[in-house]
C-alpha atoms as a PDB file:
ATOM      1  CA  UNK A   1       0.000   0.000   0.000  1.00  0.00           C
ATOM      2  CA  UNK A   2       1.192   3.235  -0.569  1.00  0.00           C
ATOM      3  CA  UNK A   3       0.844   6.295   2.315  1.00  0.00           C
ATOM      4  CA  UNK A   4       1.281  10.249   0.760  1.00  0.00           C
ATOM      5  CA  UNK A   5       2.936  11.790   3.360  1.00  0.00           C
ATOM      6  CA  UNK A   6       0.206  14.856   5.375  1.00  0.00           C
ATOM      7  CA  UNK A   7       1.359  18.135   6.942  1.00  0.00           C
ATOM      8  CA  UNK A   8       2.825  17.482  10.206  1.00  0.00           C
ATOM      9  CA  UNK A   9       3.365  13.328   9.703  1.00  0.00           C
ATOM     10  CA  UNK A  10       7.279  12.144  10.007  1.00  0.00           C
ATOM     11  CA  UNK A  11       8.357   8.476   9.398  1.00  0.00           C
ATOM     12  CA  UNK A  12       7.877   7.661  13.188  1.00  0.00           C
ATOM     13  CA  UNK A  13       4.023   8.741  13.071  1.00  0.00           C
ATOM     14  CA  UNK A  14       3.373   7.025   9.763  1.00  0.00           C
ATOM     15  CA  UNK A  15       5.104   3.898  11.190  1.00  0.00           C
ATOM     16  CA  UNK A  16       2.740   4.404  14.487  1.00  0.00           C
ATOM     17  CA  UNK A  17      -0.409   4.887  12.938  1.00  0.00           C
ATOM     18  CA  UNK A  18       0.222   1.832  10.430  1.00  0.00           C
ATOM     19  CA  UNK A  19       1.809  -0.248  13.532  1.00  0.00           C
ATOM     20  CA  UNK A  20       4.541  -1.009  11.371  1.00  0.00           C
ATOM     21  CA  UNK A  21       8.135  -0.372  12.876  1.00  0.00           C
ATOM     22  CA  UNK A  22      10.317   2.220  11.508  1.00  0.00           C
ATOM     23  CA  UNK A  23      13.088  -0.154  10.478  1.00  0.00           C
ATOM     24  CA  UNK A  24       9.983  -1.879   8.091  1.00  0.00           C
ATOM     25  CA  UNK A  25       9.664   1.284   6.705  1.00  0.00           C
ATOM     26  CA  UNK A  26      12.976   1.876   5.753  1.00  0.00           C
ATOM     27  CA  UNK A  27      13.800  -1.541   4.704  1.00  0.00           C
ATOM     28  CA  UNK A  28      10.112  -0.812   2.432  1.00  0.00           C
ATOM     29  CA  UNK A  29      11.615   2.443   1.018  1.00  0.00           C
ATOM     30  CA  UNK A  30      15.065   2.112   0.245  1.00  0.00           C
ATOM     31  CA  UNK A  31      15.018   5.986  -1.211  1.00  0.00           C
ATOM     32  CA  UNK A  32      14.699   7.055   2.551  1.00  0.00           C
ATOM     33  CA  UNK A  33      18.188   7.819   3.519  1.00  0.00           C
ATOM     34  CA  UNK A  34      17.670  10.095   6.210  1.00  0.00           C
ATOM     35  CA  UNK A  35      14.370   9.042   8.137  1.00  0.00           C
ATOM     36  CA  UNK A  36      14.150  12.409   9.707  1.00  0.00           C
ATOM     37  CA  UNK A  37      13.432  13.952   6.130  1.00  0.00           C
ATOM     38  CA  UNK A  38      10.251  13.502   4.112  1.00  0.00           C
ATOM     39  CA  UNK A  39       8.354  15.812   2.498  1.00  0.00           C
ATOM     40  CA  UNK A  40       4.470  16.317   2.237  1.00  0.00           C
ATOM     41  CA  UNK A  41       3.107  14.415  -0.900  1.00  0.00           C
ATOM     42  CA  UNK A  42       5.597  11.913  -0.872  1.00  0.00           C
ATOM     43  CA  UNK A  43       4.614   8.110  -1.563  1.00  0.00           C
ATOM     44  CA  UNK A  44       5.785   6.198   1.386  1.00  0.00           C
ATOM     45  CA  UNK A  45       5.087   2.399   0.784  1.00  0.00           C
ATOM     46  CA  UNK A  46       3.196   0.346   3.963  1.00  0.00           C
ATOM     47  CA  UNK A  47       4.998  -3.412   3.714  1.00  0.00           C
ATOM     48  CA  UNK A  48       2.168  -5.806   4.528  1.00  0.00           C
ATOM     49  CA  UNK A  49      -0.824  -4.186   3.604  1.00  0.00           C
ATOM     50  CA  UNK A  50      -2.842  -3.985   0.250  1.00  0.00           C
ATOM     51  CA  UNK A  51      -3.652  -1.146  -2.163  1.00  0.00           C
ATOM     52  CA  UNK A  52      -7.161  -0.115  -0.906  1.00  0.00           C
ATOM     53  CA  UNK A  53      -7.811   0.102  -4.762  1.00  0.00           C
ATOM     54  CA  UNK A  54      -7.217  -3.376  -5.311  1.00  0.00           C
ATOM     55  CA  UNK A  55     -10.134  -4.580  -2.349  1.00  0.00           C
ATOM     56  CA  UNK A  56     -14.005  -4.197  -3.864  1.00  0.00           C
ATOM     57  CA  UNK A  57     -15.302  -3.198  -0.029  1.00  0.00           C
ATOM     58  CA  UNK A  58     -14.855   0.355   1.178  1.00  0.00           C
ATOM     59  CA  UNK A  59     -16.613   1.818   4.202  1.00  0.00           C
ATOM     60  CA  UNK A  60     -17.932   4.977   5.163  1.00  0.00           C
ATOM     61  CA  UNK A  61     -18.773   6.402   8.627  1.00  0.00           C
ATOM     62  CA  UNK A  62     -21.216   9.158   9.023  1.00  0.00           C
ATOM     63  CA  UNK A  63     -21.117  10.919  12.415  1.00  0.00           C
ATOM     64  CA  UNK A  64     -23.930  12.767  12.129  1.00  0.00           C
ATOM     65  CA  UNK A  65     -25.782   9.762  11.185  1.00  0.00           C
ATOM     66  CA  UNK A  66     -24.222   7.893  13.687  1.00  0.00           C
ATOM     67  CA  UNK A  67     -23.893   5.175  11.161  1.00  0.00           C
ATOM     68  CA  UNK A  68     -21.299   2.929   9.328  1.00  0.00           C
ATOM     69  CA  UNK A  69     -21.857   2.172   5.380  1.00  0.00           C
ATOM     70  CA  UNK A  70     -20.486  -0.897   3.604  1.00  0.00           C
ATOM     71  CA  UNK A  71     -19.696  -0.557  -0.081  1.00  0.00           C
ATOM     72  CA  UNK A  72     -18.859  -3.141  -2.013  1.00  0.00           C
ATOM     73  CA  UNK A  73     -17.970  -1.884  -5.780  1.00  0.00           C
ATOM     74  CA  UNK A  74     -19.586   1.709  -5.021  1.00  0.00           C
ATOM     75  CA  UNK A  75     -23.079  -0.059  -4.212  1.00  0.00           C
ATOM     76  CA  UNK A  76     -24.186  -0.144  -0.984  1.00  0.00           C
ATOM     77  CA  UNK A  77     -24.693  -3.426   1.177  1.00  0.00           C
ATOM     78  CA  UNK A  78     -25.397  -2.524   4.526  1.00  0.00           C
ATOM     79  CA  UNK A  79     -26.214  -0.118   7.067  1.00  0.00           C
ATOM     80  CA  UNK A  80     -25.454  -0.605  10.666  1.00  0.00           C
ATOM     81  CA  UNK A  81     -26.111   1.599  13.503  1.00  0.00           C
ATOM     82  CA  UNK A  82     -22.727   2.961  15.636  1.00  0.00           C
ATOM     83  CA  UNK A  83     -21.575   4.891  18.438  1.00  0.00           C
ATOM     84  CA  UNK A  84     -18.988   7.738  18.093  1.00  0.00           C
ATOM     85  CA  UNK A  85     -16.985  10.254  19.887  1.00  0.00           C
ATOM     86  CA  UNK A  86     -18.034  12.204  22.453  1.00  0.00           C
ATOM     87  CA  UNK A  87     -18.103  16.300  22.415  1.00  0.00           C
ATOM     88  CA  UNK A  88     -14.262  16.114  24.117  1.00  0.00           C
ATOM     89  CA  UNK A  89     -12.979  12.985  22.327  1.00  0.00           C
ATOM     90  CA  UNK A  90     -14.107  13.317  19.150  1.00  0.00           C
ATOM     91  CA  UNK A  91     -14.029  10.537  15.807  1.00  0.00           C
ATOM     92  CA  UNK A  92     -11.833  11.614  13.832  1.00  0.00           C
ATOM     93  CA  UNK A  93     -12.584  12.651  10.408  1.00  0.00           C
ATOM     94  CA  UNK A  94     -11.019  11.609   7.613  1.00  0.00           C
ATOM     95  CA  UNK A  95      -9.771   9.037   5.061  1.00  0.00           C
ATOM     96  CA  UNK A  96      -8.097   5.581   6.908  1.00  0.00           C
ATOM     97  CA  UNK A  97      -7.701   2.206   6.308  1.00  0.00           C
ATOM     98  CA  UNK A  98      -7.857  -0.736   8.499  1.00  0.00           C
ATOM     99  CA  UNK A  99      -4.701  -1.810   9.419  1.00  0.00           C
ATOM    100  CA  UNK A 100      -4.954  -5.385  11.514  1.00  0.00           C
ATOM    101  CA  UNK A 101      -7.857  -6.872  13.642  1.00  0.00           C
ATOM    102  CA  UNK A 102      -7.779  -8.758  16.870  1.00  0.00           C
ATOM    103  CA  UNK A 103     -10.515 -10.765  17.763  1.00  0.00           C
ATOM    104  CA  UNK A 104     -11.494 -10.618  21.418  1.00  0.00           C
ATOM    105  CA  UNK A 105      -9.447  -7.796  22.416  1.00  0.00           C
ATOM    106  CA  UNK A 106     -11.444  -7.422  26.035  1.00  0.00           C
ATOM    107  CA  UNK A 107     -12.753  -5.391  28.291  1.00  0.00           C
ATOM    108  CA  UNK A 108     -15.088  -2.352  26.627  1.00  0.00           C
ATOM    109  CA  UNK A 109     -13.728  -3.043  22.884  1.00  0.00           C
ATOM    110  CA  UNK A 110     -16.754  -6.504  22.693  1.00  0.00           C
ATOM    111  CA  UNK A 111     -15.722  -9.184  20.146  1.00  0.00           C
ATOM    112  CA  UNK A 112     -13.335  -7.558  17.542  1.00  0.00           C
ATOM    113  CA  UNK A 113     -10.807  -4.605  17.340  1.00  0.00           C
ATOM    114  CA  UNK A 114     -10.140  -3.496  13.260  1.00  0.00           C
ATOM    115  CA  UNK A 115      -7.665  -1.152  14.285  1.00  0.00           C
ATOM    116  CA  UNK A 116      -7.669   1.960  11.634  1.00  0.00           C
ATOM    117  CA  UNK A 117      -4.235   3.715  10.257  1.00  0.00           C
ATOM    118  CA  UNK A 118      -4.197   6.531  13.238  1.00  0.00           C
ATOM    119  CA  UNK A 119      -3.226   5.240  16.087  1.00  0.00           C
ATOM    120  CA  UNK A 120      -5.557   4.697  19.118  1.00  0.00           C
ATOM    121  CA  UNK A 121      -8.214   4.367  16.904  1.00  0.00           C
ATOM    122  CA  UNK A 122     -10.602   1.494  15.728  1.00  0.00           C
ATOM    123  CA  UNK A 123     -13.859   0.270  14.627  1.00  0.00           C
ATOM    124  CA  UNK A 124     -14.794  -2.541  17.491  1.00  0.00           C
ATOM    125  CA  UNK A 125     -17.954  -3.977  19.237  1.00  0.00           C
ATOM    126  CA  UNK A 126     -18.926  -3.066  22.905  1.00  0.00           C
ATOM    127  CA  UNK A 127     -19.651  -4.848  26.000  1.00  0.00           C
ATOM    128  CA  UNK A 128     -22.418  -2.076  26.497  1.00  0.00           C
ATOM    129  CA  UNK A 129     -24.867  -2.548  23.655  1.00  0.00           C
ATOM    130  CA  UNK A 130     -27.133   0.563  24.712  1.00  0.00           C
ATOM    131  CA  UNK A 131     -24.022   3.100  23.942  1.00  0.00           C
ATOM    132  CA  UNK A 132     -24.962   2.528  20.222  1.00  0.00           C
ATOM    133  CA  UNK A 133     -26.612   5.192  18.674  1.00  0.00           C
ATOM    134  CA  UNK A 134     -24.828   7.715  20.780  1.00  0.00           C
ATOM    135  CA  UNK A 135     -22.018  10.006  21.194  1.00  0.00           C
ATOM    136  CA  UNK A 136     -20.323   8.233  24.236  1.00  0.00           C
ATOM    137  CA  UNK A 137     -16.996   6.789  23.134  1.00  0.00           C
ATOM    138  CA  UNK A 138     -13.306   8.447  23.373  1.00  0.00           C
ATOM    139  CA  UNK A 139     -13.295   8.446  19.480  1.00  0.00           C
ATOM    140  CA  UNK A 140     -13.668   5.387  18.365  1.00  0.00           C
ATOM    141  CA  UNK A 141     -16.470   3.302  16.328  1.00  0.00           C
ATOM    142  CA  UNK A 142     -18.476   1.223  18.021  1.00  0.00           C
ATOM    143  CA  UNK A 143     -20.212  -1.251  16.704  1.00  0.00           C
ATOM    144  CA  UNK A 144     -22.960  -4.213  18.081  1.00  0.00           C
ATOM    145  CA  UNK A 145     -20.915  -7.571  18.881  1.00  0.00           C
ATOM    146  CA  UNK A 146     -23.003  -9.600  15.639  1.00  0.00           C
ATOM    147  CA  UNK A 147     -22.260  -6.427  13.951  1.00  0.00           C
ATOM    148  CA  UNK A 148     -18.377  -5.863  14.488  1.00  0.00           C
ATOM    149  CA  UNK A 149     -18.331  -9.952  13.807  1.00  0.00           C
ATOM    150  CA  UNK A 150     -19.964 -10.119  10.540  1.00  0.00           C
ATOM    151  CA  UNK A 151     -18.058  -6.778   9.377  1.00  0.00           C
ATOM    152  CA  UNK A 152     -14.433  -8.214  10.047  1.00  0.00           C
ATOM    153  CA  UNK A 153     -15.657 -11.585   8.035  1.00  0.00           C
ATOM    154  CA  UNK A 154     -16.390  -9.592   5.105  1.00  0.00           C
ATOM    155  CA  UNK A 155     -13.290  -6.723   4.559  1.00  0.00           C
ATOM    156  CA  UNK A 156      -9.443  -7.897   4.344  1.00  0.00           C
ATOM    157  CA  UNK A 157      -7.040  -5.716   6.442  1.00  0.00           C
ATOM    158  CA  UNK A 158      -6.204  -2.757   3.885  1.00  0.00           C
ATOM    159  CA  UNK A 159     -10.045  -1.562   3.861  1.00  0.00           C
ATOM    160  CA  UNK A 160     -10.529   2.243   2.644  1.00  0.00           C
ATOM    161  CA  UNK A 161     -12.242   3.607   5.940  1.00  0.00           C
ATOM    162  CA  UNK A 162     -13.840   7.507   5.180  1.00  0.00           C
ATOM    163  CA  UNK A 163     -14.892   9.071   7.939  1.00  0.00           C
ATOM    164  CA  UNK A 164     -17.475  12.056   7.467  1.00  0.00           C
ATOM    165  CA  UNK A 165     -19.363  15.027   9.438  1.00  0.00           C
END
């Protein structure tokens, strides 16, 4: 997969948010000599992980909706309801992918973590099914346990996330 490089991002963030380590990085992108200097629009290349492009599911996250969208080709295939982030730990908006999973992660995070590419962040179920439908998390997407489940059997690690207003 291939990262372009946002305002403010160094190698050690990229490598963070993709949970890759920096030395992956390096060894992916040989033209890094200095990992200290990148520039905004560069391609960095993710070892490990597909070219969204290449995967027919994409997913999109409406926060005002409080829902999550599956794709598949452009067309829609389902609608599930979700909780977001709350007024001081806000979802964050913008374009991710998901990164790796872990199934029965524990404690508030229900029966599957799909961690996304910024750190700290991740689409997952709950152990307290009536937060859905509201603004209660610390920015992440929650999701019903069957939900969360039957998502993470359907879209390969390397899934476009977009996350809107």
């Amino acid at each position: 997969m291939i990262h372009i490089v946002r305002p403010g991002e160094t190698l050690a963030i990229i490598a963070v948010n993709y949970r890759r380590s920096l030395q992956q990085l390096l060894a992916a992108n040989p033209g890094i000599t200095n990992p200290n200097i990148i520039s905004v629009g560069q391609q960095i290349t993710i070892p490990g992980l597909p070219d969204p492009g290449s995967i027919p599911f994409s997913i999109r996250v409406s926060l005002s909706q409080k829902q999550l969208t599956l794709s598949r080709n452009g067309s829609e295939v389902k609608t599930y309801p979700v909780a977001i982030g709350k007024m001081l730990s806000i979802t964050p908006v913008g374009e991710f992918v998901i990164v790796n999973r872990e199934p029965n992660p524990g404690g508030p995070y229900g029966a599957m973590w799909l961690s996304l590419s910024k750190r700290g962040y991740g689409i997952h179920g709950t152990n307290n099914p009536a937060s859905i439908g509201k603004s209660v998390s610390k920015g992440c997407i929650r999701m019903y346990n069957r939900d969360v489940l039957e998502l993470a059997r359907i879209v390969p690690n390397g899934t476009r996330v977009s996350i809107v207003r």
